[in-house]
N, C-alpha and C. Protein backbone atom coordinates (compact mmCIF):
# COMPACT_ATOMS: atom_id res chain seq x y z
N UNK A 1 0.85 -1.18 0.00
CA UNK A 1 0.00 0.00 0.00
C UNK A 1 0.89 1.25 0.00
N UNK A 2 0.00 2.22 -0.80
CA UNK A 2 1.27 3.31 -0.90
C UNK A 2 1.26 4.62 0.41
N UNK A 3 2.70 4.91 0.77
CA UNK A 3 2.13 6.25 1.76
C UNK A 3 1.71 7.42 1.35
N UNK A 4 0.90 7.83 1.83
CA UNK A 4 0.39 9.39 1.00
C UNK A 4 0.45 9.40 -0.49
N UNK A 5 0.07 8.09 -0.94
CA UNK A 5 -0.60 7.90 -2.07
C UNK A 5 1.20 8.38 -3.20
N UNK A 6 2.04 8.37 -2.79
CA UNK A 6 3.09 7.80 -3.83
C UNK A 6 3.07 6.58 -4.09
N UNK A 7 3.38 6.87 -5.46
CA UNK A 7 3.20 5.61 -6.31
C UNK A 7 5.08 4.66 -6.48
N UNK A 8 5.70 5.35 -6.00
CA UNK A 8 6.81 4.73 -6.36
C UNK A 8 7.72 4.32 -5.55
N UNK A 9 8.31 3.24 -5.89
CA UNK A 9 8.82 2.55 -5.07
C UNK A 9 10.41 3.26 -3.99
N UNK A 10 10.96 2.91 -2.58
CA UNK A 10 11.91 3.89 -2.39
C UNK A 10 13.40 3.48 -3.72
N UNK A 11 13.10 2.94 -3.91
CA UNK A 11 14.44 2.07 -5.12
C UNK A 11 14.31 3.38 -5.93
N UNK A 12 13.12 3.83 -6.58
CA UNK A 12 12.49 4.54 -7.94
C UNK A 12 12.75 6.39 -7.23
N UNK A 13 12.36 6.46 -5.66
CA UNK A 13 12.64 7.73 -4.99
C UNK A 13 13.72 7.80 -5.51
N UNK A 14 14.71 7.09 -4.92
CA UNK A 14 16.23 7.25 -4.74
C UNK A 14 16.90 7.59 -5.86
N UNK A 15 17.06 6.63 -6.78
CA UNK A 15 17.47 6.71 -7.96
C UNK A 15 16.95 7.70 -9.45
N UNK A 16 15.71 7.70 -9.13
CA UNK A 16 15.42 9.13 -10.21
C UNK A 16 14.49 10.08 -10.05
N UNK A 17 13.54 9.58 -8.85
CA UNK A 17 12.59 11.31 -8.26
C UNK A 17 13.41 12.15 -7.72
N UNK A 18 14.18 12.05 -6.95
CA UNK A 18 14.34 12.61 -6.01
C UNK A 18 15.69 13.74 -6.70
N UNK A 19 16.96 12.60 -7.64
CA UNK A 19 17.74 13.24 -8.53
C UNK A 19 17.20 14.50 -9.42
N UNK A 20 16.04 13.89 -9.85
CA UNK A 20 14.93 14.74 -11.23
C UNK A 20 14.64 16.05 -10.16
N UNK A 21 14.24 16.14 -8.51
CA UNK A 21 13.79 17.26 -8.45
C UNK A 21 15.09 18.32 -8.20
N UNK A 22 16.00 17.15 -7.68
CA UNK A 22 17.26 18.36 -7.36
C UNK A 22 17.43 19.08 -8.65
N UNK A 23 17.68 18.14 -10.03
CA UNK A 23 18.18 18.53 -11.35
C UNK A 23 17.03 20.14 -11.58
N UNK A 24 15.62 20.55 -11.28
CA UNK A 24 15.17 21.28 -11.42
C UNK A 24 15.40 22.31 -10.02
N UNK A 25 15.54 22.08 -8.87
CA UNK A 25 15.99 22.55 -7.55
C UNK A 25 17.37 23.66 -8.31
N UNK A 26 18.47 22.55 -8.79
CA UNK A 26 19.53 23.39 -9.08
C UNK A 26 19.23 24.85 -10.67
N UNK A 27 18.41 24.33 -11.24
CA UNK A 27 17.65 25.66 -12.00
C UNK A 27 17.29 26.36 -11.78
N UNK A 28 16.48 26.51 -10.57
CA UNK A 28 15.75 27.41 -9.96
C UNK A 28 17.09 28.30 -9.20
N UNK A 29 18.00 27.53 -8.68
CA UNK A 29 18.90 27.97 -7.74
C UNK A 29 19.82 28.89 -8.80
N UNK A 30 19.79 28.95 -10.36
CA UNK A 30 20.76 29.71 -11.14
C UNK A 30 20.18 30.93 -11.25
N UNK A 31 18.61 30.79 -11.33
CA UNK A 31 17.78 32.15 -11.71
C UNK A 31 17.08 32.42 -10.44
N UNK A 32 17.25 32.74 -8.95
CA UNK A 32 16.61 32.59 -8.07
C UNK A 32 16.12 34.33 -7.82
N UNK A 33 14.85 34.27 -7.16
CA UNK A 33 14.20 35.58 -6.79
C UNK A 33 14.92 35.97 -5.29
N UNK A 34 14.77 37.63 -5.46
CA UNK A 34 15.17 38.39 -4.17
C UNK A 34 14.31 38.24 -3.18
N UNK A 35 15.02 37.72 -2.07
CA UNK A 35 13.54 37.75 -1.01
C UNK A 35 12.84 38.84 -0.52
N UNK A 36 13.82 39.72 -0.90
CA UNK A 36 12.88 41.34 -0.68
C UNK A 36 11.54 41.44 -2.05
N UNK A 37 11.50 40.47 -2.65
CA UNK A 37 10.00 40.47 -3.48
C UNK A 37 8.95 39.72 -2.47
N UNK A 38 9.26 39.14 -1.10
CA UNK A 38 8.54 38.87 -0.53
C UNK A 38 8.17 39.47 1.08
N UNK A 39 9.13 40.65 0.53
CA UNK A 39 9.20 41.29 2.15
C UNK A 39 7.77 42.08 2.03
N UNK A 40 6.86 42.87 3.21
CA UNK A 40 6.00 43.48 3.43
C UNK A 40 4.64 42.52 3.44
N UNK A 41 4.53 41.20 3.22
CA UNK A 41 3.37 40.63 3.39
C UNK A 41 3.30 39.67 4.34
N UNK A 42 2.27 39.43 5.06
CA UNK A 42 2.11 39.19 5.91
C UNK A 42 1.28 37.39 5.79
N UNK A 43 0.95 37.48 4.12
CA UNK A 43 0.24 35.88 4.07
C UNK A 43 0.31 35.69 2.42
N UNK A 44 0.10 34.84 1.72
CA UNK A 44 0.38 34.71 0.33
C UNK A 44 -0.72 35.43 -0.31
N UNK A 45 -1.19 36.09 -0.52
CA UNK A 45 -1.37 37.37 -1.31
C UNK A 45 -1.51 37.32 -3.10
N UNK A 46 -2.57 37.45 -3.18
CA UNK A 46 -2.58 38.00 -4.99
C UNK A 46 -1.28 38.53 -5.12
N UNK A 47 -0.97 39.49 -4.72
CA UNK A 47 0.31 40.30 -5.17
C UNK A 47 1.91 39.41 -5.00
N UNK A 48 1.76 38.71 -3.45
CA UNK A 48 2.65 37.83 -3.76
C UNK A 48 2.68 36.84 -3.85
N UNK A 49 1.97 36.15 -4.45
CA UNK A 49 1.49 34.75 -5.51
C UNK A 49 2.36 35.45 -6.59
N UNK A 50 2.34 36.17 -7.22
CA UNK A 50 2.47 36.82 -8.37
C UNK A 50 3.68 36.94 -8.73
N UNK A 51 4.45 37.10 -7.55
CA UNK A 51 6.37 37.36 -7.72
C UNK A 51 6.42 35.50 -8.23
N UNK A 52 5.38 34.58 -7.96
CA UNK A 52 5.98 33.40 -8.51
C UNK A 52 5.58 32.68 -9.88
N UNK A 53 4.34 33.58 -10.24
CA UNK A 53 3.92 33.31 -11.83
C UNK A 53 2.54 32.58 -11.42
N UNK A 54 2.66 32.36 -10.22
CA UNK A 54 1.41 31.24 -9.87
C UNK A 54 0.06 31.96 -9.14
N UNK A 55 -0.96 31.63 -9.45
CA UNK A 55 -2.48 32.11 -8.77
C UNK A 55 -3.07 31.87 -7.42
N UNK A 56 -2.40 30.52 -6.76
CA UNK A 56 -2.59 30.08 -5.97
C UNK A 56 -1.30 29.72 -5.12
N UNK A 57 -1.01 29.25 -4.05
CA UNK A 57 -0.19 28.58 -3.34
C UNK A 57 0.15 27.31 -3.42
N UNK A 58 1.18 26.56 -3.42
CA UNK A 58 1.67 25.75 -3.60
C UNK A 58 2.61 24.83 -2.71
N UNK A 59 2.58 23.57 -3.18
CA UNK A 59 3.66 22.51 -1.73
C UNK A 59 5.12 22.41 -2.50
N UNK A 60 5.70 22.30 -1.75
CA UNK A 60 7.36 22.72 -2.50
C UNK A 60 8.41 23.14 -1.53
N UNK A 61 9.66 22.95 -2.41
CA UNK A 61 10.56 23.10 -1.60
C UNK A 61 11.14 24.48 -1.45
N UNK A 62 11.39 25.15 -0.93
CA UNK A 62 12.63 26.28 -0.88
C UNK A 62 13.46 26.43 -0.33
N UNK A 63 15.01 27.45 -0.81
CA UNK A 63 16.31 27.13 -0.40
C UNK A 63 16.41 29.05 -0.41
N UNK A 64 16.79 29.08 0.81
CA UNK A 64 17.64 30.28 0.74
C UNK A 64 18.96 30.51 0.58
N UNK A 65 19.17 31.75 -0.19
CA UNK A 65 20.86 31.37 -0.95
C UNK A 65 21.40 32.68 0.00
N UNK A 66 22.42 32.91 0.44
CA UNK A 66 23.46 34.03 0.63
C UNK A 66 24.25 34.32 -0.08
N UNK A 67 24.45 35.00 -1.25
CA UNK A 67 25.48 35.71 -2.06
C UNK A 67 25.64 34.09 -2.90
N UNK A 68 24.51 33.76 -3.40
CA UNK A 68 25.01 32.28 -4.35
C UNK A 68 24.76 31.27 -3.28
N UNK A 69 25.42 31.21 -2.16
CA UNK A 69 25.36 30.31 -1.55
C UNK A 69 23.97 29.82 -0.64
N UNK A 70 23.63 28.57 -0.61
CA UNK A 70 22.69 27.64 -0.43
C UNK A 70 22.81 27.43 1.24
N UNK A 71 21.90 28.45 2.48
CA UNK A 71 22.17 27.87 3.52
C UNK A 71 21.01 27.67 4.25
N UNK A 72 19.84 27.29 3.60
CA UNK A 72 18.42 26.57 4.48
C UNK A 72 17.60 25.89 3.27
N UNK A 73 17.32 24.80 3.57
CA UNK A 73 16.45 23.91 2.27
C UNK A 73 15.15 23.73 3.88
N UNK A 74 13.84 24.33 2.84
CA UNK A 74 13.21 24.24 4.14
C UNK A 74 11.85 23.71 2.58
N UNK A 75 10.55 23.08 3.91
CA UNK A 75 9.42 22.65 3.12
C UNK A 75 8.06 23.53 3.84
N UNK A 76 7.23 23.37 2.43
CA UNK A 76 5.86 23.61 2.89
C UNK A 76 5.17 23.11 2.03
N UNK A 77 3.60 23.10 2.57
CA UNK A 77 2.45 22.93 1.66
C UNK A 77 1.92 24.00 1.43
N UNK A 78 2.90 25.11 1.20
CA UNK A 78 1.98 26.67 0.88
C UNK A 78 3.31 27.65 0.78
N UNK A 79 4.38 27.24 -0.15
CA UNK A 79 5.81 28.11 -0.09
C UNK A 79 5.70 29.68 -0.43
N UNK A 80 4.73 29.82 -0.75
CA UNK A 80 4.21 31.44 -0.58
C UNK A 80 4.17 32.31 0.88
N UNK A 81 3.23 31.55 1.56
CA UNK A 81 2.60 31.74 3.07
C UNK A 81 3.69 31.77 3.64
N UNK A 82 4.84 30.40 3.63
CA UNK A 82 6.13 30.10 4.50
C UNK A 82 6.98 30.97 3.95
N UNK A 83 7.23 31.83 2.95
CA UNK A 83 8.26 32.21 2.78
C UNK A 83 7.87 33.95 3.50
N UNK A 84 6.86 34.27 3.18
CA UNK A 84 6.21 35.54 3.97
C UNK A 84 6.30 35.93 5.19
N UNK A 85 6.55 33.89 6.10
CA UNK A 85 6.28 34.18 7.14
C UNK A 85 7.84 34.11 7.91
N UNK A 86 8.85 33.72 7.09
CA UNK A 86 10.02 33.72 7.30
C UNK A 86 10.19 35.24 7.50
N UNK A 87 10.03 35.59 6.38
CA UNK A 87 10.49 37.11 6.10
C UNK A 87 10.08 38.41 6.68
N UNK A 88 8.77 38.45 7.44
CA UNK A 88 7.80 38.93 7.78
C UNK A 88 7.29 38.83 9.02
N UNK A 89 7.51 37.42 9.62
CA UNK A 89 6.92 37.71 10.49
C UNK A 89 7.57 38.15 12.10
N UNK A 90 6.99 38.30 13.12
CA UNK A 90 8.08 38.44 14.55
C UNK A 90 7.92 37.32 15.73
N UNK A 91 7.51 36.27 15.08
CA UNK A 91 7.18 35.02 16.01
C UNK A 91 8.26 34.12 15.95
N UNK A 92 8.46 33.20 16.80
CA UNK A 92 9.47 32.53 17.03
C UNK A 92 8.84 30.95 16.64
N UNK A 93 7.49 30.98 16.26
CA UNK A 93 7.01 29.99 15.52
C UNK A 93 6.97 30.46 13.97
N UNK A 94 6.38 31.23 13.60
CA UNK A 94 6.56 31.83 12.33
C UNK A 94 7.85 31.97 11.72
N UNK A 95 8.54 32.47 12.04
CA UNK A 95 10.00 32.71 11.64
C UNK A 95 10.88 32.19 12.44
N UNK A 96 10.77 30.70 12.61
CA UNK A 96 11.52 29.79 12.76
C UNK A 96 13.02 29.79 12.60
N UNK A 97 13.62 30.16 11.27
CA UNK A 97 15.04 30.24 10.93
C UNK A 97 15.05 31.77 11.95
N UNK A 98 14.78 32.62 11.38
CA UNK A 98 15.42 34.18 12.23
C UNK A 98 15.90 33.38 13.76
N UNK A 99 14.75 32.65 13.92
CA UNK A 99 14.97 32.66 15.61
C UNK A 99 16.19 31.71 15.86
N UNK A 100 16.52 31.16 15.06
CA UNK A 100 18.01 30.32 15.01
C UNK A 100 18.85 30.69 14.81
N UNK A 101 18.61 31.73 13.83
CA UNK A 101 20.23 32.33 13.13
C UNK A 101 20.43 33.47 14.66
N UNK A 102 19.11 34.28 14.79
CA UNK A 102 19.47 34.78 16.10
C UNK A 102 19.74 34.28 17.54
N UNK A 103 19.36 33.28 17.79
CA UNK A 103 20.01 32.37 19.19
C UNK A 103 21.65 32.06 18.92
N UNK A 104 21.68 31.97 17.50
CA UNK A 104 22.95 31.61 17.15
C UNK A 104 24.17 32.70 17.54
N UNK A 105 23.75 33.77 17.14
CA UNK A 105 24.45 35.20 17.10
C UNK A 105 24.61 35.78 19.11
N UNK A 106 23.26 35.29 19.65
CA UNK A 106 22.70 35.63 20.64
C UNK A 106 22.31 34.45 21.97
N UNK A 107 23.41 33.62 21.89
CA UNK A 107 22.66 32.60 22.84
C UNK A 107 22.35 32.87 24.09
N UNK A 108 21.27 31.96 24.47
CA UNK A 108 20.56 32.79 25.82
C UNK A 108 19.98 30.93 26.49
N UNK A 109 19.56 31.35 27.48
CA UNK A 109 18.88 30.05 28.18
C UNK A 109 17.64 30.56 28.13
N UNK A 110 17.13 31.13 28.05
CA UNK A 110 15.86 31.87 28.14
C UNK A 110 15.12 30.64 27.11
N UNK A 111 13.17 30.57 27.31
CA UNK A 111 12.35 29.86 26.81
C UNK A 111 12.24 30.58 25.25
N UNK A 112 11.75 30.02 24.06
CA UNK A 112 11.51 31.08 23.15
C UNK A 112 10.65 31.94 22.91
N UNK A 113 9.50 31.84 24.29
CA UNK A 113 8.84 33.21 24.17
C UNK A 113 9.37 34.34 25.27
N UNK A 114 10.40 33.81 26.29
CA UNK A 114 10.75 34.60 27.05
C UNK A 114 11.88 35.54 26.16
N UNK A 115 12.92 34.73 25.31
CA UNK A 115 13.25 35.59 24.26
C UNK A 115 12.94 36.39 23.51
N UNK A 116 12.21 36.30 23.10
CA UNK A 116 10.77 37.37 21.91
C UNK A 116 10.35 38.34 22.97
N UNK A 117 10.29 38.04 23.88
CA UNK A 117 10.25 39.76 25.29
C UNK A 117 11.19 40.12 25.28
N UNK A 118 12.69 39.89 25.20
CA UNK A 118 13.94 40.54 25.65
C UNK A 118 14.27 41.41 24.52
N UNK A 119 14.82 42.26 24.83
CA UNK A 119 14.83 43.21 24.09
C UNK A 119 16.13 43.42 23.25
N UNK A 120 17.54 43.12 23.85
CA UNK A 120 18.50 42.72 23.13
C UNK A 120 18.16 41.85 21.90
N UNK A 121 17.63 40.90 22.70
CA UNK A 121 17.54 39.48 21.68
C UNK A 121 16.16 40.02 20.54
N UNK A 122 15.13 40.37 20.49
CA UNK A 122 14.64 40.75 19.64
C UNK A 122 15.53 42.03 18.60
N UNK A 123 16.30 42.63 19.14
CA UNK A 123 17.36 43.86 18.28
C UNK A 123 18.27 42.29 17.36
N UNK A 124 18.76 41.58 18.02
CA UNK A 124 18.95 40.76 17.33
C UNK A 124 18.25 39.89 16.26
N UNK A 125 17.26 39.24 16.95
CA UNK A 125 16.29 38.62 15.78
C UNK A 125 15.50 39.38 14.85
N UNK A 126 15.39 41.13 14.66
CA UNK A 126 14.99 41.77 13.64
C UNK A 126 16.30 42.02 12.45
N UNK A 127 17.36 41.78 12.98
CA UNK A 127 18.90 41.89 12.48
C UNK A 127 19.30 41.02 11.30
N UNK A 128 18.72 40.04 12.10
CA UNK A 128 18.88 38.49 11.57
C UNK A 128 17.62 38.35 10.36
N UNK A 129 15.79 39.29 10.45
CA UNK A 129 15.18 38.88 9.54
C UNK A 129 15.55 39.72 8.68
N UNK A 130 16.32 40.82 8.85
CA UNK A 130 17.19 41.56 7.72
C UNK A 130 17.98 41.09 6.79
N UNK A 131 18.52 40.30 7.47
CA UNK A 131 19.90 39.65 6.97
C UNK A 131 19.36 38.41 6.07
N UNK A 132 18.35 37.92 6.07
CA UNK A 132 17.22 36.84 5.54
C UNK A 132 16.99 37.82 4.77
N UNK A 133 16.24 38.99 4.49
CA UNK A 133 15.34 39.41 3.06
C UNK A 133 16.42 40.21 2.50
N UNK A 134 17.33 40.38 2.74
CA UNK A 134 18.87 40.74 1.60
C UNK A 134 18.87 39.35 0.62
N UNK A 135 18.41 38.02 1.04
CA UNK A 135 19.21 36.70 0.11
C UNK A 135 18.07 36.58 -0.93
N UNK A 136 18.64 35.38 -1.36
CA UNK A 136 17.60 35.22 -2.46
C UNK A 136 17.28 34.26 -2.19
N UNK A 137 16.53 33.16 -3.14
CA UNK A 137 15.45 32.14 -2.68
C UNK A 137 15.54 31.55 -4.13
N UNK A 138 14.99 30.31 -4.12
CA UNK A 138 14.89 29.31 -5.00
C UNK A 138 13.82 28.50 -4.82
N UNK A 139 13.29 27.80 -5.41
CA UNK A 139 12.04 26.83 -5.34
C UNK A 139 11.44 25.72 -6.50
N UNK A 140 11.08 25.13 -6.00
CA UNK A 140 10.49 24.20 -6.58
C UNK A 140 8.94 23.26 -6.09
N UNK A 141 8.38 23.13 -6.66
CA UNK A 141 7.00 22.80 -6.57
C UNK A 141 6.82 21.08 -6.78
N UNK A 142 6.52 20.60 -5.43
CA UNK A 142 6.18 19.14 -5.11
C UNK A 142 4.93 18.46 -4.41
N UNK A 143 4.21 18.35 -5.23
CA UNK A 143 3.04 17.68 -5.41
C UNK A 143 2.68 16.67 -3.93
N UNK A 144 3.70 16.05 -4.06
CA UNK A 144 2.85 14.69 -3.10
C UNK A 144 4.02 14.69 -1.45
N UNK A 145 3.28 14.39 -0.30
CA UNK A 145 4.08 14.98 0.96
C UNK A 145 5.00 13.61 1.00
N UNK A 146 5.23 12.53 0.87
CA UNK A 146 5.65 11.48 0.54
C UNK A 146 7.36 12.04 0.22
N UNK A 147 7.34 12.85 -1.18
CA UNK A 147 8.19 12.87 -2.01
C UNK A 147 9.02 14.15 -1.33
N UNK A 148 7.76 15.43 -0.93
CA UNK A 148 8.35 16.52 -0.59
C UNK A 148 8.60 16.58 0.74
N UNK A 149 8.83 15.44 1.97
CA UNK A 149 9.71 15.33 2.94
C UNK A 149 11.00 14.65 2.62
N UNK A 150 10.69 13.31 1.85
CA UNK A 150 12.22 12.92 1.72
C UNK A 150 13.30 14.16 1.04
N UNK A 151 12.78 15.00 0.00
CA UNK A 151 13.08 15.92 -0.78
C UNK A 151 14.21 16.82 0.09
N UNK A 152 13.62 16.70 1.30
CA UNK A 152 13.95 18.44 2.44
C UNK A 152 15.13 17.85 2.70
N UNK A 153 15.02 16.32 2.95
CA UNK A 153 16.55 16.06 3.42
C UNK A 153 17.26 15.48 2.66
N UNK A 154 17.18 15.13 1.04
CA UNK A 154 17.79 15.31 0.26
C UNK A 154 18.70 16.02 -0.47
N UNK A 155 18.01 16.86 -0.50
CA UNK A 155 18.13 18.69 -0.62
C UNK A 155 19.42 19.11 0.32
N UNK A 156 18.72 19.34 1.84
CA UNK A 156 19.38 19.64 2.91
C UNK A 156 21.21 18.70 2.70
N UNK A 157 21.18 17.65 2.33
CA UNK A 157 22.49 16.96 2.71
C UNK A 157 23.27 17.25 1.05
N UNK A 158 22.36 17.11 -0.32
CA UNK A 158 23.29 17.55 -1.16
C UNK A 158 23.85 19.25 -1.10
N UNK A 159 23.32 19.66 -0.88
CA UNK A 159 23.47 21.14 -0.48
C UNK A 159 24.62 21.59 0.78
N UNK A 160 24.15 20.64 1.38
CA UNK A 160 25.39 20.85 2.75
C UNK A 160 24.90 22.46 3.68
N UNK A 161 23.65 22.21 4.07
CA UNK A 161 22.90 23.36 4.82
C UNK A 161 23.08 22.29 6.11
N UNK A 162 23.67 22.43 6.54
CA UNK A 162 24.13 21.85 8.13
C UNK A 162 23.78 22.83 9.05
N UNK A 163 24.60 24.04 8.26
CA UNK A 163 24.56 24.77 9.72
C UNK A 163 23.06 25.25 10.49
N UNK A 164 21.98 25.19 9.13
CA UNK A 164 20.69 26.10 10.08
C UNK A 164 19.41 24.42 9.76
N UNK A 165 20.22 23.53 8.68
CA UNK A 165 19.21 22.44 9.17
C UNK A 165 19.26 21.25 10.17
N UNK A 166 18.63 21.28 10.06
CA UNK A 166 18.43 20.07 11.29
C UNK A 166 17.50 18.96 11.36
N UNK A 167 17.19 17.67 11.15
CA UNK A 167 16.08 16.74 11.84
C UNK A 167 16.08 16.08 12.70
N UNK A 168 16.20 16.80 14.20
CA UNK A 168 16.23 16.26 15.18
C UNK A 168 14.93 16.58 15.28
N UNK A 169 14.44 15.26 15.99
CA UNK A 169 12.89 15.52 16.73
C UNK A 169 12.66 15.77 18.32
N UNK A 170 11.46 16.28 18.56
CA UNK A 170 11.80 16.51 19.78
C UNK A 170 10.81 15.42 21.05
């Protein structure tokens, strides 16, 4: 029986889905958009649907680049919404990476909403979503959740985004 309705076997993942999406992953990654086309919104938006050619929202992968370089392969079922909310938002659930790259810059023992009160550490984590909508972004569009989790850590290990990914569970 199949999971989440993929049809293909992990032999068939391995060897040519998963290759086939990087091979379009790394296209996207030559011509990639400024993430400042996604700064000022707050949810995927007519207007920013639009920076992607598409009408609606979509499941897919995205990679944020720094100056070329490839340092977060992250997933959603709505890479519009998630990338808005990276960029945009001031939650430590929402903007997940900021709050890493800033603990990183800023380590603290503090809980992560006791952080999001401190006031250093928020001068920091607005620093850090700065430093996020300077890069650019890349993407690709994946249909079935099956394909577009193995994908993240596919992605994540050919890429060599170590430093801000992670699949530890908790």
């Amino acid at each position: 029986m199949p999971i989440d309705s993929c049809t293909h076997t992990f032999d068939d993942l391995s060897i040519t889905v998963l290759p086939k999406y990087f091979e379009n992953l790394e296209e996207s990654i030559e011509k990639p958009l400024s993430a400042s086309e996604f700064v000022g919104y707050k949810s995927a938006t007519k207007e920013a649907l639009s920076k992607t050619g598409k009408k609606t929202d979509f499941p897919g992968c995205y990679v944020f680049l720094d100056a070329g370089n490839p340092i977060y392969v992250g997933i959603s079922r709505g890479v519009v919404k998630r990338l808005t909310q990276h960029l945009n938002h001031d939650s430590h659930y929402s903007a997940s990476l900021v709050y890493k790259m800033a603990s990183d810059e800023y380590p603290h023992a503090m809980k992560r909403d006791q952080a999001m009160k401190d006031d250093q550490f928020r001068n920091v984590f607005f620093a850090k979503q700065e430093q996020l909508q300077k890069m650019t972004i890349a993407y690709i569009e994946i249909q079935n959740d099956l394909e577009l989790y193995l994908f993240e850590v596919y992605a994540s290990m050919k890429l060599d985004t170590d430093t801000w990914n992670t699949f530890r569970t908790h």
